[in-house]
Protein backbone atom coordinates (compact mmCIF):
# COMPACT_ATOMS: atom_id res chain seq x y z
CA UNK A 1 55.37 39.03 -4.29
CA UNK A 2 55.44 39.10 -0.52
CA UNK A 3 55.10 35.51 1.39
CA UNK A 4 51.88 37.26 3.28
CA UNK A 5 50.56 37.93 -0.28
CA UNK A 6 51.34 34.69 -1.50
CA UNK A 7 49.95 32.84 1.51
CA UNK A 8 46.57 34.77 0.97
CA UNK A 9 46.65 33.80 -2.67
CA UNK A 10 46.89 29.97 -1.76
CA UNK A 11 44.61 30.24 0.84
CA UNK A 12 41.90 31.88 -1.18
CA UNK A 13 42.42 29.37 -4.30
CA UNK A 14 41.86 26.74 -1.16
CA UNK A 15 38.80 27.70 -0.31
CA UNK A 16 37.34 28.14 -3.90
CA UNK A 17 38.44 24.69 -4.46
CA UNK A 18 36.14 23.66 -1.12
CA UNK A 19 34.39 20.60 -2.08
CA UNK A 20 30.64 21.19 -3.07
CA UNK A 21 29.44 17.84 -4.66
CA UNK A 22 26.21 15.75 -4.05
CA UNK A 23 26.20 12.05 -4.49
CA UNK A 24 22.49 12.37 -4.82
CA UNK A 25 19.28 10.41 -3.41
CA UNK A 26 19.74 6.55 -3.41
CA UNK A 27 16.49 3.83 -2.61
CA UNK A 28 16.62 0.95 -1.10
CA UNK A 29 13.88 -2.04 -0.69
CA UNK A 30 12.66 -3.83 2.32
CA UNK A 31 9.42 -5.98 2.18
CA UNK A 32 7.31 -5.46 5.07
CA UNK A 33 3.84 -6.77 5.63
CA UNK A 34 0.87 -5.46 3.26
CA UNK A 35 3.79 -4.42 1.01
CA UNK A 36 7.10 -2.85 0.44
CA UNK A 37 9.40 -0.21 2.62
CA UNK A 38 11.21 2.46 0.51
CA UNK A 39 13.81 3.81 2.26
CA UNK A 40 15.51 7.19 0.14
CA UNK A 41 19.18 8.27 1.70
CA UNK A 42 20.90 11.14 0.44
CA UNK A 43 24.79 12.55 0.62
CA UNK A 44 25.97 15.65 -0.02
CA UNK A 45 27.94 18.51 0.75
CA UNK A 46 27.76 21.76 0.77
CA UNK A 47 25.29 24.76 2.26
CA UNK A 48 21.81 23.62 1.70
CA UNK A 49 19.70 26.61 0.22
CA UNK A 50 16.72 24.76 -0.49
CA UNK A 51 14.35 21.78 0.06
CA UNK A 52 14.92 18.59 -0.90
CA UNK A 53 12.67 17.67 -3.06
CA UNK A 54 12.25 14.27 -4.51
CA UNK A 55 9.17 12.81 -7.01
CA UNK A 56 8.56 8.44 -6.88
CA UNK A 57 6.94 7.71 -9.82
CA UNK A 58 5.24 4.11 -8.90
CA UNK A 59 4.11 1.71 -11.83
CA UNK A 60 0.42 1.61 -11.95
CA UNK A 61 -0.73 -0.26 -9.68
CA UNK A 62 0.92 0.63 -6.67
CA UNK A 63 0.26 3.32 -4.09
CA UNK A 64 2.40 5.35 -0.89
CA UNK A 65 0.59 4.07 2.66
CA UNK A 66 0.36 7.88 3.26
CA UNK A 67 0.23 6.87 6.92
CA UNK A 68 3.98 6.02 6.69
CA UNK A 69 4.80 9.21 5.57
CA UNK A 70 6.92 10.76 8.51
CA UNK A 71 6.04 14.25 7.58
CA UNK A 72 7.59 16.02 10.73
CA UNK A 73 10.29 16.02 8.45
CA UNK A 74 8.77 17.36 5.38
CA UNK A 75 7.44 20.91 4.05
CA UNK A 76 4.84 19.68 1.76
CA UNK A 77 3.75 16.43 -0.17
CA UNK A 78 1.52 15.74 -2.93
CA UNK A 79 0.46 12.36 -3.90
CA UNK A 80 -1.58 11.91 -7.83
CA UNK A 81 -2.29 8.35 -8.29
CA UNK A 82 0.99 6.44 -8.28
CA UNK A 83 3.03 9.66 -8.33
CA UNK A 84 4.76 11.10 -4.91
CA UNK A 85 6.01 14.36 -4.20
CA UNK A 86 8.62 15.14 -1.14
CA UNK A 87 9.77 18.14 -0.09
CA UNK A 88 12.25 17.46 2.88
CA UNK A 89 12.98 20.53 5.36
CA UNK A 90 16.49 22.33 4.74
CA UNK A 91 16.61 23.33 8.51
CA UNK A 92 16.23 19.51 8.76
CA UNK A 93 18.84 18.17 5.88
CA UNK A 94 22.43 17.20 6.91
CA UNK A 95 25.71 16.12 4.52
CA UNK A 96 23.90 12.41 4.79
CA UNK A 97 20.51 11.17 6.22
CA UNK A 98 17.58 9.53 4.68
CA UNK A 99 13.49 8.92 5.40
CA UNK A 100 11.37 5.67 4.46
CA UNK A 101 7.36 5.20 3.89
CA UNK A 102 5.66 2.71 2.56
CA UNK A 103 4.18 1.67 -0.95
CA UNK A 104 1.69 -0.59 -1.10
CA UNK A 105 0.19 -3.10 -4.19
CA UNK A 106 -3.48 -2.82 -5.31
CA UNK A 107 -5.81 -4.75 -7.04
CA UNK A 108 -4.08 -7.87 -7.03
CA UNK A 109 -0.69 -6.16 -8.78
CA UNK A 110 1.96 -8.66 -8.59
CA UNK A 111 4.89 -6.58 -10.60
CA UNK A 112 5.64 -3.25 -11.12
CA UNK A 113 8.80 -0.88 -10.87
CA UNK A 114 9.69 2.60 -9.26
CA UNK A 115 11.62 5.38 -10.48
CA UNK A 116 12.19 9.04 -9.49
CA UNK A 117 14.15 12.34 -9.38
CA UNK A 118 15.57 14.99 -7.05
CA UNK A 119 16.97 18.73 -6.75
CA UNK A 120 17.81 20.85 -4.42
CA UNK A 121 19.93 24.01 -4.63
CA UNK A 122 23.33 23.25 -2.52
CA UNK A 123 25.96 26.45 -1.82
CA UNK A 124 24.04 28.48 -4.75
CA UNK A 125 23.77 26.08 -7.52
CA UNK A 126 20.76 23.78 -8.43
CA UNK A 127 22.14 20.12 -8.35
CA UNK A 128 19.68 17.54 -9.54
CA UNK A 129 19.80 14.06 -10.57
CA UNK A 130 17.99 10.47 -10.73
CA UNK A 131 16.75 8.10 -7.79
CA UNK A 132 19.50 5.67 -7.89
CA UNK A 133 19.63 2.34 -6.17
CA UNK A 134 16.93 -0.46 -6.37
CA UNK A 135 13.90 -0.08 -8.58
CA UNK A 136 11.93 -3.36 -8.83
CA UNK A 137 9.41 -3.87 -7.05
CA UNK A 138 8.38 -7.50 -8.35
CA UNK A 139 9.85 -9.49 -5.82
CA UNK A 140 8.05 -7.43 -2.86
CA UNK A 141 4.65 -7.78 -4.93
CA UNK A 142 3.37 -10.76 -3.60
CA UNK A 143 6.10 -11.67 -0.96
CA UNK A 144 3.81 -10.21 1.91
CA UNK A 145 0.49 -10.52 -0.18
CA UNK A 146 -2.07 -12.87 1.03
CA UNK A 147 -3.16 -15.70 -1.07
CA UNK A 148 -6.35 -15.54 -3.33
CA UNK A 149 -9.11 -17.32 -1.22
CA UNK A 150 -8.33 -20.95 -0.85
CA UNK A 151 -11.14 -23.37 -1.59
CA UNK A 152 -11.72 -27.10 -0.28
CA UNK A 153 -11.99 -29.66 -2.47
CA UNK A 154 -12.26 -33.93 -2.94
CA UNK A 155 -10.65 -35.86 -5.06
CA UNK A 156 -13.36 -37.64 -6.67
CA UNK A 157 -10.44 -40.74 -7.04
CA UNK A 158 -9.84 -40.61 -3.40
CA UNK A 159 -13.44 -40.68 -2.21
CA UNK A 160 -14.35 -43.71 -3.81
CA UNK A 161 -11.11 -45.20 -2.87
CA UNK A 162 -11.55 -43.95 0.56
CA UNK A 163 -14.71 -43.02 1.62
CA UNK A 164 -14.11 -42.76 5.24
CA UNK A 165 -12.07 -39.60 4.46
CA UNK A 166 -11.74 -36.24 2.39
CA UNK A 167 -8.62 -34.31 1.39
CA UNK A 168 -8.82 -30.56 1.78
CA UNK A 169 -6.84 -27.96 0.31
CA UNK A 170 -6.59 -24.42 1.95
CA UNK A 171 -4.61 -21.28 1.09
CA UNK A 172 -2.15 -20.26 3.89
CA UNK A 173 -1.22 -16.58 4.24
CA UNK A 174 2.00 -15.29 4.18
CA UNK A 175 1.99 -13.55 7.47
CA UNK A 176 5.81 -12.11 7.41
CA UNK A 177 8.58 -12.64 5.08
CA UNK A 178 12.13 -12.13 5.92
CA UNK A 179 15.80 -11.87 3.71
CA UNK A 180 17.39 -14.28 5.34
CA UNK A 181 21.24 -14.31 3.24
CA UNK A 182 21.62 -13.66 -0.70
CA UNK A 183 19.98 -17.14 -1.60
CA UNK A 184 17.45 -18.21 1.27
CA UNK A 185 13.99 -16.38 2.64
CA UNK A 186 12.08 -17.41 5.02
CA UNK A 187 8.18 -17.25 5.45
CA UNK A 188 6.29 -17.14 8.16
CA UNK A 189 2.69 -17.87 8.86
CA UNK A 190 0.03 -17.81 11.85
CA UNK A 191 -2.92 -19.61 13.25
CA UNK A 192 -3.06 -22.70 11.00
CA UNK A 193 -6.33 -24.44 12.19
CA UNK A 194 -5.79 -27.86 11.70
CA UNK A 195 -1.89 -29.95 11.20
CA UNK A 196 -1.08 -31.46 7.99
CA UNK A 197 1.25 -30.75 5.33
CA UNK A 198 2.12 -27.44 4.49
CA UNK A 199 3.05 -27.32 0.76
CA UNK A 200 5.15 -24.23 -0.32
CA UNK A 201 5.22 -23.14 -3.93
CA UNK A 202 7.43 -20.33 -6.17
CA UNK A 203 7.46 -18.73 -9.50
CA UNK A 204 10.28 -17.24 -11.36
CA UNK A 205 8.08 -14.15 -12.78
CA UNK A 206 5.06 -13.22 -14.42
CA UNK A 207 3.85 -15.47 -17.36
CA UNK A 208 5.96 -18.42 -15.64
CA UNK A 209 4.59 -21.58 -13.87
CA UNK A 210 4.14 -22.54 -9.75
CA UNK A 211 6.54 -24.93 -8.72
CA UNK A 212 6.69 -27.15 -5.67
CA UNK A 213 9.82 -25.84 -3.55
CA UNK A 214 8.95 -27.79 -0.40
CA UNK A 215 6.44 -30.18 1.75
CA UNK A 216 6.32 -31.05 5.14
CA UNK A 217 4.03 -31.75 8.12
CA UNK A 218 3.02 -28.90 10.36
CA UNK A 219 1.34 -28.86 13.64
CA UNK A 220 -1.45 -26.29 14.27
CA UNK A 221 -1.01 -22.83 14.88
CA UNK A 222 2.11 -20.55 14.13
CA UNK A 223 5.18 -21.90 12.43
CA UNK A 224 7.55 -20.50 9.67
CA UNK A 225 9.43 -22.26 6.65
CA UNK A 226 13.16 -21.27 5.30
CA UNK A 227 13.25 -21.56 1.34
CA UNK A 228 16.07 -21.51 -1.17
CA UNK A 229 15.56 -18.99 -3.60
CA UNK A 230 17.58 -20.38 -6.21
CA UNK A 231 16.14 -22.77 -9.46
CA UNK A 232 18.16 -24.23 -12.64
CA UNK A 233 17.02 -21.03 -14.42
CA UNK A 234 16.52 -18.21 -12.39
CA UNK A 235 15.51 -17.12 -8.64
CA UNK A 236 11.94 -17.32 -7.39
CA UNK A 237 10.33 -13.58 -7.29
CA UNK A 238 6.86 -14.93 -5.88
CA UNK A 239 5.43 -17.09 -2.88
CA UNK A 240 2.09 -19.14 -2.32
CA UNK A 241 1.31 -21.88 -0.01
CA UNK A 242 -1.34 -24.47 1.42
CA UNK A 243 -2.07 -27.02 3.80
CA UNK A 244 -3.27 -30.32 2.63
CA UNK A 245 -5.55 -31.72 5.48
CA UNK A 246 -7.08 -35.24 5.78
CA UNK A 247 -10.67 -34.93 7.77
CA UNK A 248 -12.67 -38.14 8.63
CA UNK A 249 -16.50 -37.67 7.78
C-alpha cells in the first residue's frame, strides 16, 4: 500500500473516531426569596441537530414562577400543573451552557423533590438521558417561606406575677437566606418593630420537632443571624423565628 494511501486510511479512521458524547443536563439548587432557583447546565459535543428539550417533573405542590422563565432562549414551553416542558434553541446551544427559572412552593408545601429528563439529537443520533445533579427540594421549602401568622399572647403566670407588664410573641419573617460554608446559613430579616430577643428555631425534617438553635437581643429594624446547621442527629432542613417583646401597659 502506498504511504499516501495509508495516510488517508489513518486519517479517515481519525475522524470516524471524532468524539461525539454528551455528558447530559445536570441541576443545581439555589434558594432565593419566595422559593428555590433551578439552574439546568448541559455538556456536550458534537453537531446539534435538534432542540434541547428537557421535562421537570416537580412534586405536587410546587410550581415554575413562569416569570423566570428566560424564554429568549427557548422555542416553546408547556407548563401542566407541576410538570415543565423546555425546548432550548439549537441556533442557541453550545458544547456547554445552561439556563435557570424559578420554582416556587404552594399551599404551605414544606417538602417535595424534582426530577426530569432530556434529548436532543447530536451529529445524527438521538442521545437522551436523566436530570442529574440535586433533586431535593426540602431544604429550600421553607428556608425563604414566611412564617404562619404570629399571634401575641400573656402568660397568665407572668401577669399575675407582674402586672405592670405583658410578654408578646411575634413571628419574624425570613426575609433572605444565604449558604454561608457546608455547615453554617445565615438568615436575614427586616423591619422588626420593636427590640427584644429574637429566638431562632430548626427542624431536622418533616414529622420531627422545633428546636431552639439560638437567642439573643436585637435592636429594631433590619438585622441578620448566622446559624450552625449541624445537630447530634442530623442537619436542620427548616427555619422559623420570633421576637419575644416585653410592653408596659
Amino acid at each position: 500500500m502506498k504511504r499516501s494511501s495509508v495516510l488517508a486510511l489513518c486519517l479517515g479512521l481519525s475522524l470516524a473516531r471524532c468524539p461525539l458524547w454528551a455528558d447530559g443536563v445536570k441541576r443545581s439548587l439555589e434558594p432565593v426569596s419566595g422559593g428555590c432557583k433551578v439552574t439546568l447546565s448541559w455538556e456536550f459535543s458534537g453537531r446539534v441537530g435538534s432542540d434541547l428539550i428537557i421535562e421537570e417533573r416537580l412534586a405536587p405542590g410546587w410550581i415554575v414562577d413562569s416569570a423566570t422563565v428566560p424564554l429568549v432562549l427557548l422555542d416553546a414551553t408547556a407548563f401542566s400543573g407541576s410538570v415543565a416542558r423546555f425546548a432550548l434553541k439549537p441556533t442557541l446551544l453550545s458544547n456547554t451552557g445552561s439556563f435557570c427559572f424559578v420554582v416556587k412552593p404552594i399551599d404551605e408545601v414544606d417538602s417535595g423533590m424534582v426530577s426530569g429528563d432530556w434529548q436532543m439529537y447530536l451529529g445524527g443520533t438521538l442521545q437522551k438521558g436523566s436530570v442529574s445533579g440535586q433533586t431535593d427540594l426540602s431544604f429550600f421549602a421553607t428556608a425563604t417561606h414566611y412564617l404562619q401568622a404570629g399571634k401575641t399572647t400573656t402568660s397568665g403566670s407572668e401577669a399575675n406575677s407582674n402586672a405592670d407588664s405583658q410578654s408578646a410573641e411575634t413571628a419574624v419573617a425570613i426575609a433572605a437566606f444565604k449558604v454561608v460554608d457546608e455547615s453554617h446559613v445565615r438568615l436575614s430579616y427586616v423591619g422588626l418593630r420593636n427590640p427584644g430577643t429574637l429566638c431562632v428555631e430548626g427542624c431536622v425534617g418533616l414529622g420531627r420537632g422545633w428546636r431552639p438553635i439560638v437567642s439573643k437581643a436585637v435592636s429594631a429594624g433590619d438585622g441578620e443571624v448566622e446559624l450552625s446547621t449541624s445537630t447530634v442527629d442530623g442537619t436542620f432542613c427548616f427555619y422559623r423565628m420570633k421576637v419575644l417583646t416585653t410592653e408596659g401597659k
